[in-house]
N, C-alpha and C. Protein backbone atom coordinates (compact mmCIF):
# COMPACT_ATOMS: atom_id res chain seq x y z
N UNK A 1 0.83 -1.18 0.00
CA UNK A 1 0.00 0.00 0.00
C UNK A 1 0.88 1.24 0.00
N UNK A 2 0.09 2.42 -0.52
CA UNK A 2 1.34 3.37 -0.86
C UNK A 2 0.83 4.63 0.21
N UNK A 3 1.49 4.90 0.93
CA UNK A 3 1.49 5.75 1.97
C UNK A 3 0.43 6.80 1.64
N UNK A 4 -0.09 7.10 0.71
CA UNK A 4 -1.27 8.01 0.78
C UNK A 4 -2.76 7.44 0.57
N UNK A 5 -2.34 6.20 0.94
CA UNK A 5 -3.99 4.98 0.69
C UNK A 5 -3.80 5.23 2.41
N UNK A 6 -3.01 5.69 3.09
CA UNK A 6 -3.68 5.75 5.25
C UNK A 6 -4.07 6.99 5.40
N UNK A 7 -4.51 8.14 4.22
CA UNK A 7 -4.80 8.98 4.90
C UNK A 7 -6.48 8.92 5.16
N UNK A 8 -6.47 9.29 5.54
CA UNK A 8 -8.09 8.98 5.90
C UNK A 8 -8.63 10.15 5.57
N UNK A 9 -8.07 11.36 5.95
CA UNK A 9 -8.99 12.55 5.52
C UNK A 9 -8.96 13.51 6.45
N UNK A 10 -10.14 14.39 6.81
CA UNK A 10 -10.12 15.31 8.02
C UNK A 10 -11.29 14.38 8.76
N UNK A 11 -10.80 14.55 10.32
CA UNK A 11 -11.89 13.77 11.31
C UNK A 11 -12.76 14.65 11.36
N UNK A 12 -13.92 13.49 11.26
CA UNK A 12 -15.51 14.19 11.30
C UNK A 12 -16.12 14.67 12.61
N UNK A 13 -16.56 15.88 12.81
CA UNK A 13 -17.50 16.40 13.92
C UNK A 13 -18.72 16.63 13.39
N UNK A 14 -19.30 16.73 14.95
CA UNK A 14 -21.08 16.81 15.04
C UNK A 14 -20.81 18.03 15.19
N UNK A 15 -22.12 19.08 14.58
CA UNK A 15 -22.19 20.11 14.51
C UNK A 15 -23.44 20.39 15.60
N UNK A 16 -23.52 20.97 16.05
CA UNK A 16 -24.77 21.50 17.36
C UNK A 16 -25.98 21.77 16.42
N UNK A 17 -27.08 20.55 16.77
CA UNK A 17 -28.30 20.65 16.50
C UNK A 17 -28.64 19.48 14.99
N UNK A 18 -27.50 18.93 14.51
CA UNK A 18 -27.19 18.44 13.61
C UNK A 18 -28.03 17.31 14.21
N UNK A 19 -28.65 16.43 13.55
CA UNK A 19 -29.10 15.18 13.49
C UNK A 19 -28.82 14.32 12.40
N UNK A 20 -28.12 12.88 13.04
CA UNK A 20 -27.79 12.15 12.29
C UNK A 20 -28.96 11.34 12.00
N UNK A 21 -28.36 10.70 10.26
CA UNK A 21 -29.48 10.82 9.43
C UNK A 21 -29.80 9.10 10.13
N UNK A 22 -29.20 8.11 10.78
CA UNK A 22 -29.89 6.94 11.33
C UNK A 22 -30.88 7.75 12.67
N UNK A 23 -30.75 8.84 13.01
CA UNK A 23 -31.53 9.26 14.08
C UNK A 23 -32.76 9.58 13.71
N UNK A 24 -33.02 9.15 12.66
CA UNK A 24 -34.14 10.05 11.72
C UNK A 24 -35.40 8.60 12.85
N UNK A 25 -35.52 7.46 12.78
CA UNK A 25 -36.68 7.04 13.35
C UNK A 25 -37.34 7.50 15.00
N UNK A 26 -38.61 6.92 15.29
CA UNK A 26 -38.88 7.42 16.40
C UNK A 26 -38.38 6.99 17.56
N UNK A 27 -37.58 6.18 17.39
CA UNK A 27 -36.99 5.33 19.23
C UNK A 27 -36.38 7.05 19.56
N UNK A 28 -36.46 6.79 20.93
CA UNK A 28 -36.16 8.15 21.91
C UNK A 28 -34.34 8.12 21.73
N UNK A 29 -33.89 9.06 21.76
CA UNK A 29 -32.69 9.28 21.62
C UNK A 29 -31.59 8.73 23.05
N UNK A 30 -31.03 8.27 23.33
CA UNK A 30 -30.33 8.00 24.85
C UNK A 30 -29.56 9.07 25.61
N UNK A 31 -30.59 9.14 26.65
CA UNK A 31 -29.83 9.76 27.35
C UNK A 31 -28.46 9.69 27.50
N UNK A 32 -27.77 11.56 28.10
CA UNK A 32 -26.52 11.89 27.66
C UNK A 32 -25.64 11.47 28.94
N UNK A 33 -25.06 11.09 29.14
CA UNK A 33 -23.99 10.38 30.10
C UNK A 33 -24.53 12.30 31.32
N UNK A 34 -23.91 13.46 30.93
CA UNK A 34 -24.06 14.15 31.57
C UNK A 34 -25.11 14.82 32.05
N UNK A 35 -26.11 14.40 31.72
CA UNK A 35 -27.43 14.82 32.17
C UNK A 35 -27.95 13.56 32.80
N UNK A 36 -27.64 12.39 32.72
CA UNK A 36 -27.74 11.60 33.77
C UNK A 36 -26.82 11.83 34.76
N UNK A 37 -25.65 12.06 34.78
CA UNK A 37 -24.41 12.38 36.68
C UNK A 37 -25.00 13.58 36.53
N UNK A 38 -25.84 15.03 36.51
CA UNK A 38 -26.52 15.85 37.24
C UNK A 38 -27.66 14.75 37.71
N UNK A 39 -28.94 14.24 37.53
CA UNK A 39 -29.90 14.03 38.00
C UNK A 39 -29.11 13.35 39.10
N UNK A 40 -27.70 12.07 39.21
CA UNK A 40 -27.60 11.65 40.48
C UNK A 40 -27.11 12.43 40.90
N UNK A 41 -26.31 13.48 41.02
CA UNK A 41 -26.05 14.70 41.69
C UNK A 41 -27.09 15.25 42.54
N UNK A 42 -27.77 15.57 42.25
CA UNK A 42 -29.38 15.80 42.68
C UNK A 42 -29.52 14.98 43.54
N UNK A 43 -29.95 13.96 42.76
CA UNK A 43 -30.49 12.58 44.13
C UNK A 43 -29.65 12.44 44.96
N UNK A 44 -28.60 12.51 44.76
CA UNK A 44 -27.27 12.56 46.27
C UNK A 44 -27.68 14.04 47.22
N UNK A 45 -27.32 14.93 46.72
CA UNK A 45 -27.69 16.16 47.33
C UNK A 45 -28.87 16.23 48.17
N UNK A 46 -29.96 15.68 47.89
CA UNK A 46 -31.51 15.37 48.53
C UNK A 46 -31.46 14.02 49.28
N UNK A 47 -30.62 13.25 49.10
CA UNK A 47 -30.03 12.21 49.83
C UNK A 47 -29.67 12.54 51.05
N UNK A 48 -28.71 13.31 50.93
CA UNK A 48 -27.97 14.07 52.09
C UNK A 48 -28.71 14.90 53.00
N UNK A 49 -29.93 15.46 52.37
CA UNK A 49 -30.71 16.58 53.25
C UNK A 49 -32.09 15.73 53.47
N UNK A 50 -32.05 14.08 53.82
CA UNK A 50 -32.38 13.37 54.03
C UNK A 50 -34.01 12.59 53.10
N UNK A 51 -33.67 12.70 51.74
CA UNK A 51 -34.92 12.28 51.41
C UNK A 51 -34.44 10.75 51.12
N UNK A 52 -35.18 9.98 51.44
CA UNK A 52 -35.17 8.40 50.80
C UNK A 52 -36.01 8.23 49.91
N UNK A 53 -36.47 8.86 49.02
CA UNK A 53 -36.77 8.40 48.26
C UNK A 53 -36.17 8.56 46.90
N UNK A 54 -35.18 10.08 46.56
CA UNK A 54 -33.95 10.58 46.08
C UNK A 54 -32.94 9.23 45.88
N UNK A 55 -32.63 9.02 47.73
CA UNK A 55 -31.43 8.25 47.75
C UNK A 55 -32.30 6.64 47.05
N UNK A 56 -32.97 6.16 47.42
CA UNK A 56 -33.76 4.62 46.73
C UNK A 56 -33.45 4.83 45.05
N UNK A 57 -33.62 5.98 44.53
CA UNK A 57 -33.67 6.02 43.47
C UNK A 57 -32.42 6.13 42.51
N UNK A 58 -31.41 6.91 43.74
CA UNK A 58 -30.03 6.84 43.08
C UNK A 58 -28.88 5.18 43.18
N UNK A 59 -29.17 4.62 44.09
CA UNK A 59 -28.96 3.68 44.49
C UNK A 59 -29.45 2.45 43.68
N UNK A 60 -30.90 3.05 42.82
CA UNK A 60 -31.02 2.10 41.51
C UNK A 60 -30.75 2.33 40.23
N UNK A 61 -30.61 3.40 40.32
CA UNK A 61 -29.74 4.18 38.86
C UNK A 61 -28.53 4.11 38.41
N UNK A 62 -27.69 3.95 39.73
CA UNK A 62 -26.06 4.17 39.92
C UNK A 62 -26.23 1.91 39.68
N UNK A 63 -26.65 1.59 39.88
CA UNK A 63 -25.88 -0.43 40.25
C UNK A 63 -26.41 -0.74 38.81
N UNK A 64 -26.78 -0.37 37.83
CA UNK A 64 -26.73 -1.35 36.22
C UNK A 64 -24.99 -0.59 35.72
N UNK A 65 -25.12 1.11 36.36
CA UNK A 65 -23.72 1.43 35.68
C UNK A 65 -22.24 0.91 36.48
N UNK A 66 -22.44 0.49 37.51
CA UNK A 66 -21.40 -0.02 38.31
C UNK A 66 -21.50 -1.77 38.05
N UNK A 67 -22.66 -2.45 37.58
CA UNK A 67 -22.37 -3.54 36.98
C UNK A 67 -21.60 -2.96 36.25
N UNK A 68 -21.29 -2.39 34.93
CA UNK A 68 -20.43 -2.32 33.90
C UNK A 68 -18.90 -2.34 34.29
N UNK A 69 -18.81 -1.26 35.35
CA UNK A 69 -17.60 -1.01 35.58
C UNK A 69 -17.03 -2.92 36.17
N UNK A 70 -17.88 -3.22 36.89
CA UNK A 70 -17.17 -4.02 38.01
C UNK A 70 -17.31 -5.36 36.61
N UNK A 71 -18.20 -5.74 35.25
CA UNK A 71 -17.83 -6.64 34.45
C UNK A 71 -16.91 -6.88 33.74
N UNK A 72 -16.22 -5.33 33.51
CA UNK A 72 -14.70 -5.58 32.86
C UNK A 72 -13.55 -6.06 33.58
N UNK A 73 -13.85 -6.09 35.06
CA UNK A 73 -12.58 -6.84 35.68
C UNK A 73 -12.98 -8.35 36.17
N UNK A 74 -14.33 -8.72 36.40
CA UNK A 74 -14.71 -10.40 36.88
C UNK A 74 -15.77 -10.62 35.85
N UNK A 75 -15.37 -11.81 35.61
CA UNK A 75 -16.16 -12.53 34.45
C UNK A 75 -17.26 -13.28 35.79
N UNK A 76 -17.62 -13.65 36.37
CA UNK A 76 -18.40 -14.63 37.66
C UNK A 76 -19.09 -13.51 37.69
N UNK A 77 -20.64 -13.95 37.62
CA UNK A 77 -22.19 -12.95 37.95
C UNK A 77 -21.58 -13.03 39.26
N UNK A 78 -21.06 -13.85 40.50
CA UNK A 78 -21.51 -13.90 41.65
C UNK A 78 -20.24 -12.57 41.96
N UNK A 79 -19.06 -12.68 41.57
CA UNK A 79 -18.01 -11.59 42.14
C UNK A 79 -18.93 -10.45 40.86
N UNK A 80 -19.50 -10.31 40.38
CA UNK A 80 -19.58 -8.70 39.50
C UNK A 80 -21.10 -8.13 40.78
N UNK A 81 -21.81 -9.29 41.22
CA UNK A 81 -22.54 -8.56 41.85
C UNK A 81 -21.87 -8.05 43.44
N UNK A 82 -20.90 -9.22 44.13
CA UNK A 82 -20.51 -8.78 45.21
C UNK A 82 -19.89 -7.42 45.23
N UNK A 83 -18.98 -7.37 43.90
CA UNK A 83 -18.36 -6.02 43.68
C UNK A 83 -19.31 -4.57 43.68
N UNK A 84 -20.44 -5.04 43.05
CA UNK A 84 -21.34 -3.29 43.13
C UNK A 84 -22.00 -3.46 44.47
N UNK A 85 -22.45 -4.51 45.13
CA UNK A 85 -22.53 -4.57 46.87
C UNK A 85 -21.80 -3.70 47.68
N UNK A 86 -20.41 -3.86 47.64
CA UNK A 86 -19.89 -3.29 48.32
C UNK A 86 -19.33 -2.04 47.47
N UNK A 87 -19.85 -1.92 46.45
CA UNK A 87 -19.44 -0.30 45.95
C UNK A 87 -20.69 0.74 46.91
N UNK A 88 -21.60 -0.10 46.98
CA UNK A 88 -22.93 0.22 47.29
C UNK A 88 -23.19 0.97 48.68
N UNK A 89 -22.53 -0.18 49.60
CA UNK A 89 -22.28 -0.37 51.32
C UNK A 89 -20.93 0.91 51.04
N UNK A 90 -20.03 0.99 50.43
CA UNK A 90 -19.39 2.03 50.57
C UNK A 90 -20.02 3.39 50.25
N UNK A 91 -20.67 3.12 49.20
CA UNK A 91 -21.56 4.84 49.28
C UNK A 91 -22.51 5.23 50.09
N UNK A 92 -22.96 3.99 50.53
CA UNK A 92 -23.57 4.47 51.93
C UNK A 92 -23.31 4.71 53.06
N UNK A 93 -21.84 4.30 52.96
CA UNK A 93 -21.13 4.79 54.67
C UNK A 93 -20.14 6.18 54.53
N UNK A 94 -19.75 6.31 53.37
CA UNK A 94 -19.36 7.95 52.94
C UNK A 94 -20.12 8.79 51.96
N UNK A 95 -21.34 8.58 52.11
CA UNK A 95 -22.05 9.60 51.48
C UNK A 95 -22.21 11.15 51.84
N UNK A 96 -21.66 10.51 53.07
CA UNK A 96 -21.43 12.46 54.11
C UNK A 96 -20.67 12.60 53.23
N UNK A 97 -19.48 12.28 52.72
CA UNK A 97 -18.19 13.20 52.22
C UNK A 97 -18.55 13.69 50.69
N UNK A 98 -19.65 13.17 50.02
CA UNK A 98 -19.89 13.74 48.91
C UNK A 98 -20.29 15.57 48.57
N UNK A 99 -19.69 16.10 48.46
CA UNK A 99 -19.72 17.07 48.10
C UNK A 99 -20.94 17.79 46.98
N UNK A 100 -21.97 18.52 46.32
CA UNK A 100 -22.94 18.64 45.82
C UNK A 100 -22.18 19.68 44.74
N UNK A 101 -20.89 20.41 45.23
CA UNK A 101 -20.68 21.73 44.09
C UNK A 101 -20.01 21.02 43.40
N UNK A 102 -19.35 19.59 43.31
CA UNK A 102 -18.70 19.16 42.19
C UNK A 102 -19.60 17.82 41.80
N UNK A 103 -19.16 17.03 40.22
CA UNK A 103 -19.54 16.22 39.91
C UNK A 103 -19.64 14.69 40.57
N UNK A 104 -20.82 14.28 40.58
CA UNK A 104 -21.17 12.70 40.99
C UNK A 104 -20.71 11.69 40.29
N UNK A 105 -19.60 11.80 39.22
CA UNK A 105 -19.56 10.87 38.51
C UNK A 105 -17.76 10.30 39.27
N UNK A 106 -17.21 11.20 38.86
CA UNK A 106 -15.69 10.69 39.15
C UNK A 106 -15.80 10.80 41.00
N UNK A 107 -16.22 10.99 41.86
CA UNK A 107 -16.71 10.65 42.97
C UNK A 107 -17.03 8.96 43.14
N UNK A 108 -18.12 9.05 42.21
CA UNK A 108 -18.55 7.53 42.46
C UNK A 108 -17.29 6.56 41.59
N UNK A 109 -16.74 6.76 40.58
CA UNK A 109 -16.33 5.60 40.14
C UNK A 109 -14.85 5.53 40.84
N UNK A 110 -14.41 6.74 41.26
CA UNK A 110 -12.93 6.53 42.27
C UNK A 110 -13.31 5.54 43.88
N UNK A 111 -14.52 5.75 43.51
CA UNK A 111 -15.28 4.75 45.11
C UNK A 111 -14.97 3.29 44.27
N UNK A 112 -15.98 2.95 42.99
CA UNK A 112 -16.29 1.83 42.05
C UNK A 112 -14.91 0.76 42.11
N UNK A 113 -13.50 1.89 41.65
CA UNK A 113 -12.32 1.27 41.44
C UNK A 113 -11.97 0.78 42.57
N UNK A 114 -11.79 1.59 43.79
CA UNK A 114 -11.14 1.14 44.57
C UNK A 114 -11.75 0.06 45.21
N UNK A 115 -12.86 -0.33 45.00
CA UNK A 115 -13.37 -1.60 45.59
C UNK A 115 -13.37 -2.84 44.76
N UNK A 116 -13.06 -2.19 43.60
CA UNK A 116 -12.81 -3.27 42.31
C UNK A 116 -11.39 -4.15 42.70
N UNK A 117 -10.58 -3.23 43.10
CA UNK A 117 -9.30 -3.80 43.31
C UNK A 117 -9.05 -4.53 44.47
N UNK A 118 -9.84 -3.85 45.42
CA UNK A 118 -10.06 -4.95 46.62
C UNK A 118 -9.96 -6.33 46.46
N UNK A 119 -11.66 -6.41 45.35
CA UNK A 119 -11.72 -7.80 44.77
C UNK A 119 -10.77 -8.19 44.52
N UNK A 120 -10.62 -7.91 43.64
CA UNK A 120 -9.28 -8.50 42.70
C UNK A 120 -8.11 -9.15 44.01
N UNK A 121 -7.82 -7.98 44.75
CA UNK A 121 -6.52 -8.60 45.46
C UNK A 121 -7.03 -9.79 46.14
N UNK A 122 -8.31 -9.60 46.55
CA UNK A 122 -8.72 -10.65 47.35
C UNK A 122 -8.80 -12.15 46.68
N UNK A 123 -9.72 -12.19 45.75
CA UNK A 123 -9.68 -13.29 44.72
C UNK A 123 -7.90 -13.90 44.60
N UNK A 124 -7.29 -12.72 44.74
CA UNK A 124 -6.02 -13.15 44.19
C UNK A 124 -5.30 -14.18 45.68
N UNK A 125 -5.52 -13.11 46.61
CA UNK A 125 -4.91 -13.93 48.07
C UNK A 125 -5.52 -15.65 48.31
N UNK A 126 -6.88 -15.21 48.04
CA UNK A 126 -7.45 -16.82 47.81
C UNK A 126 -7.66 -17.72 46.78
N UNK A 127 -7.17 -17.79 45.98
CA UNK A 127 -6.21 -18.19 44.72
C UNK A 127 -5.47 -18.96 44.91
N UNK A 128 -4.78 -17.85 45.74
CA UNK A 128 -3.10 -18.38 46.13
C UNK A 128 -2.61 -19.51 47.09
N UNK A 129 -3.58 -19.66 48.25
CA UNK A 129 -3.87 -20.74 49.40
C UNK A 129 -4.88 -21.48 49.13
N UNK A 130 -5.86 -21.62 48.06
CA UNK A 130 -6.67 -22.76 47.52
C UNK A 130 -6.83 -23.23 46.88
N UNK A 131 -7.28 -24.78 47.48
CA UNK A 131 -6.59 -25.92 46.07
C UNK A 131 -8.45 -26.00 45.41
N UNK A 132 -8.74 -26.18 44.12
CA UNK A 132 -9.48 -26.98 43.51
C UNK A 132 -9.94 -28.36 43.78
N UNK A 133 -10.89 -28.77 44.40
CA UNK A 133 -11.16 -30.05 44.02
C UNK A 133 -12.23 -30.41 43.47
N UNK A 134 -11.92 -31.09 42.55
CA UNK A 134 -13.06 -31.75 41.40
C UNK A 134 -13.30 -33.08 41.92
C-alpha cells in the first residue's frame, strides 16, 4: 500500500443541532452520560438533606452502571454482583463526604475502582492458598 492509501482525511464532527441521518426514526434518543451524573447529583444532594426516596432512586440508577464497571474486571455474575454490593455499602457509609458543588460521577467511580481492586486482590490472596477439588 502506498502511503497516501492511510490517509483517511479530516476527522468528522457533530455540529450543534445536527441530526444524524440513522436518528431520523422514532426510538427516543439515549440519554446523555451528563445529564444523567446531574440528576444523580441531585439525588445525592436530597439524599444528604435526608430524602429516601432521592437516595432509593439513586442507588437504583447508579448499580446497572457499576455492573459495567465491576464486568470488565470479573467474568463470575456472583463476584460482578458482590463487587457493586460493596461499591454500594461504601456509598452508603461515605455519602457524608460527597460534596454537591462538584460532579457525581468521578466521585462515584474513584469509590467503584477502589473496591474493584479490593476484589481483585482478594480473589487473588485466595487463589493463592486454595486448592481446587473436582
Amino acid at each position: 500500500m502506498s502511503p497516501s492509501s492511510h490517509n483517511r482525511g479530516p476527522d468528522l464532527t457533530l455540529v450543534a443541532g445536527a441530526v444524524p441521518s440513522s436518528a431520523s426514526d422514532s426510538r427516543p434518543a439515549p440519554e446523555r452520560p451528563a445529564a444523567r451524573e446531574l440528576d444523580w447529583s441531585v439525588y445525592m444532594a436530597r439524599a444528604q438533606a435526608g430524602d429516601r426516596e432521592a437516595y432509593r432512586r439513586l442507588l437504583e440508577d447508579v448499580a446497572p452502571y457499576l455492573r459495567s464497571i465491576a464486568s470488565r474486571h470479573f467474568r463470575n455474575s456472583g463476584d460482578i454482583e458482590d463487587a457493586v454490593q460493596e461499591v454500594l455499602l461504601t456509598v452508603h457509609a461515605v455519602r457524608h463526604t460527597y460534596d454537591p458543588a462538584r460532579p457525581f460521577g468521578p466521585w462515584l467511580v474513584a469509590i467503584a475502582n477502589r473496591r474493584v481492586v479490593d476484589g481483585l486482590r482478594q480473589q487473588g490472596r485466595s487463589r493463592a492458598r486454595e486448592v481446587v477439588l473436582e
